[in-house]
C-alpha atoms as a PDB file:
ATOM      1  CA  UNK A   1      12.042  20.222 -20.154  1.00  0.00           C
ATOM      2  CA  UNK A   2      11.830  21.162 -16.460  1.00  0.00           C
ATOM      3  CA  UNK A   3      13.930  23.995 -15.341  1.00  0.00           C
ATOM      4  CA  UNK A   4      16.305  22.621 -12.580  1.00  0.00           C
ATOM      5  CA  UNK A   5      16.764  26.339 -11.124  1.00  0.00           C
ATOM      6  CA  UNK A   6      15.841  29.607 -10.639  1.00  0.00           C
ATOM      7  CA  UNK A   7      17.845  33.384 -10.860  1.00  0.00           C
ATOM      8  CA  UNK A   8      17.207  36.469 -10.420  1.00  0.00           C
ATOM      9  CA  UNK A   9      19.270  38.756 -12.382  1.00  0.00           C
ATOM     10  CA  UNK A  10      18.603  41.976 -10.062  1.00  0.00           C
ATOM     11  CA  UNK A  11      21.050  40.007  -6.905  1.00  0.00           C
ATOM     12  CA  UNK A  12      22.278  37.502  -9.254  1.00  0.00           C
ATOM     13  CA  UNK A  13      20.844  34.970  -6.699  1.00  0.00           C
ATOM     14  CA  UNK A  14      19.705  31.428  -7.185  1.00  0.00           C
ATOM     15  CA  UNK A  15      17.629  28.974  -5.644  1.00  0.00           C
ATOM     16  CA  UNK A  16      16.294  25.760  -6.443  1.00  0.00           C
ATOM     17  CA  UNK A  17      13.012  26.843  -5.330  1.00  0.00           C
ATOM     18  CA  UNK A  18      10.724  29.417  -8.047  1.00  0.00           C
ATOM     19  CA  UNK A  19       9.389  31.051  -4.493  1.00  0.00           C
ATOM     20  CA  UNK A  20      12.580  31.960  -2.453  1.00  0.00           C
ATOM     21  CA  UNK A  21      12.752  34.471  -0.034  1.00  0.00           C
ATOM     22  CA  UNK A  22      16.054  34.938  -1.385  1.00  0.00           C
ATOM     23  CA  UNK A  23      15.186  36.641  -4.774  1.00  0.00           C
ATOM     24  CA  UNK A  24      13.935  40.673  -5.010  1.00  0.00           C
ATOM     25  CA  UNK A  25      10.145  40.739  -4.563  1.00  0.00           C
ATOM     26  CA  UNK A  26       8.598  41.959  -7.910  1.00  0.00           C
ATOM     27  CA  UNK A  27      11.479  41.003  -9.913  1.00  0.00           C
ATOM     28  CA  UNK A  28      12.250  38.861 -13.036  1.00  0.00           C
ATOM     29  CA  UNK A  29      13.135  35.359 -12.494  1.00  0.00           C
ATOM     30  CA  UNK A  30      14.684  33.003 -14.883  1.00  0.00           C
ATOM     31  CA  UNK A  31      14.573  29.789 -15.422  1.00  0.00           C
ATOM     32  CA  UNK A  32      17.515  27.683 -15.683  1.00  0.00           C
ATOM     33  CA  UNK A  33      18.171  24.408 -17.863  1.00  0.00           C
ATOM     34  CA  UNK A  34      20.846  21.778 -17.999  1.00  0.00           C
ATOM     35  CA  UNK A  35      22.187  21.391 -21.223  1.00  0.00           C
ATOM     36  CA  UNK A  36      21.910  17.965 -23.062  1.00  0.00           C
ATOM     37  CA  UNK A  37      24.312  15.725 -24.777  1.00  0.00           C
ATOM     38  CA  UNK A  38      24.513  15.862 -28.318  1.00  0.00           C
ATOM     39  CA  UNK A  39      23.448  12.071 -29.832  1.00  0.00           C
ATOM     40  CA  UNK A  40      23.926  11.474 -32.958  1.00  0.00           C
ATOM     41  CA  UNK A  41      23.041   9.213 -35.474  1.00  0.00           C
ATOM     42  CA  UNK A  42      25.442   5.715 -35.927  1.00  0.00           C
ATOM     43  CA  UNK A  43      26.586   5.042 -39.259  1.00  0.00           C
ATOM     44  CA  UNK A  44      23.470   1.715 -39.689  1.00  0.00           C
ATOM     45  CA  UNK A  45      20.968   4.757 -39.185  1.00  0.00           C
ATOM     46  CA  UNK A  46      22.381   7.073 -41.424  1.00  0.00           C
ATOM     47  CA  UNK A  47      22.425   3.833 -43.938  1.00  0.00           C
ATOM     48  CA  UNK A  48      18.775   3.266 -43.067  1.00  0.00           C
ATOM     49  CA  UNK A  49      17.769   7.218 -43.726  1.00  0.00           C
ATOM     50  CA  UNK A  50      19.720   7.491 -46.935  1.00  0.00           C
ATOM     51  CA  UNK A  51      17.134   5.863 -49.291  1.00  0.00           C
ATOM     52  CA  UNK A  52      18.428   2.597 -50.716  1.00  0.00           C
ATOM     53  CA  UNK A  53      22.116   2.237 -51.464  1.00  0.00           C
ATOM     54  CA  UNK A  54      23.365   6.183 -52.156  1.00  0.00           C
ATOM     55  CA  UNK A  55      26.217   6.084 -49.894  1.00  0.00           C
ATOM     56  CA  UNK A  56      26.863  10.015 -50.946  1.00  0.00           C
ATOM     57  CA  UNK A  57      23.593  10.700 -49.428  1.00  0.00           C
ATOM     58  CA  UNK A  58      24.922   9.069 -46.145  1.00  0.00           C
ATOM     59  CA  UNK A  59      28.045  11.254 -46.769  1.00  0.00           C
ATOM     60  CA  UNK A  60      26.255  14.126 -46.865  1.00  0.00           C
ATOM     61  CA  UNK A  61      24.157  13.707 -43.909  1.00  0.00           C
ATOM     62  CA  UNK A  62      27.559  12.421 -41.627  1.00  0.00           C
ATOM     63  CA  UNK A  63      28.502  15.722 -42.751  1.00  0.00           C
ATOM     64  CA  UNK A  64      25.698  18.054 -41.906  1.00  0.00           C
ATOM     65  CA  UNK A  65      25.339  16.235 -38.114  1.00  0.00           C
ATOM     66  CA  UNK A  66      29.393  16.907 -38.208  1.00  0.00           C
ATOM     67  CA  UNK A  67      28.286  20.398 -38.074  1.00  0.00           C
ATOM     68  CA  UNK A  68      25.249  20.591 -36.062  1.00  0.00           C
ATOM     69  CA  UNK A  69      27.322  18.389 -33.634  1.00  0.00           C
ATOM     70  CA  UNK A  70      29.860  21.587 -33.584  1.00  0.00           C
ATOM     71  CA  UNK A  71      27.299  24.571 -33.160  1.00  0.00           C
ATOM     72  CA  UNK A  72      25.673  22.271 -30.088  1.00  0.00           C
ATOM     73  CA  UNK A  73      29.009  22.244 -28.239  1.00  0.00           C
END
């Protein structure tokens, strides 16, 4: 993934640009990402994954991307 900015933490400035004029010559610059949108998996692929008719395998799994979903909020 691309970064869609730059900063520079020593005059908290950004720029689109990795080169600006803007940020302190011979200092750090970071690069910045947008976050993405959690997708999850419907209820016909977590059928599909669970290996042939164990709907408390399904369970399980709804459950573990419940919780994954939560810690990528």
């Amino acid at each position: 993934m691309k970064p869609i900015a730059w900063y520079d933490p020593t005059n908290g400035m950004v720029s689109t640009d990795k080169d600006s004029p803007l940020f302190t010559p011979l200092g750090q610059v970071l690069p910045l990402y947008t976050q993405r949108t959690w997708v999850g998996l419907t209820k016909e692929e977590r059928h599909g994954i669970s290996m042939a008719n164990k709907p408390y395998v399904a369970d399980i799994m709804a459950a573990h991307e419940a919780k994954l979903k939560e810690l990528n909020i």
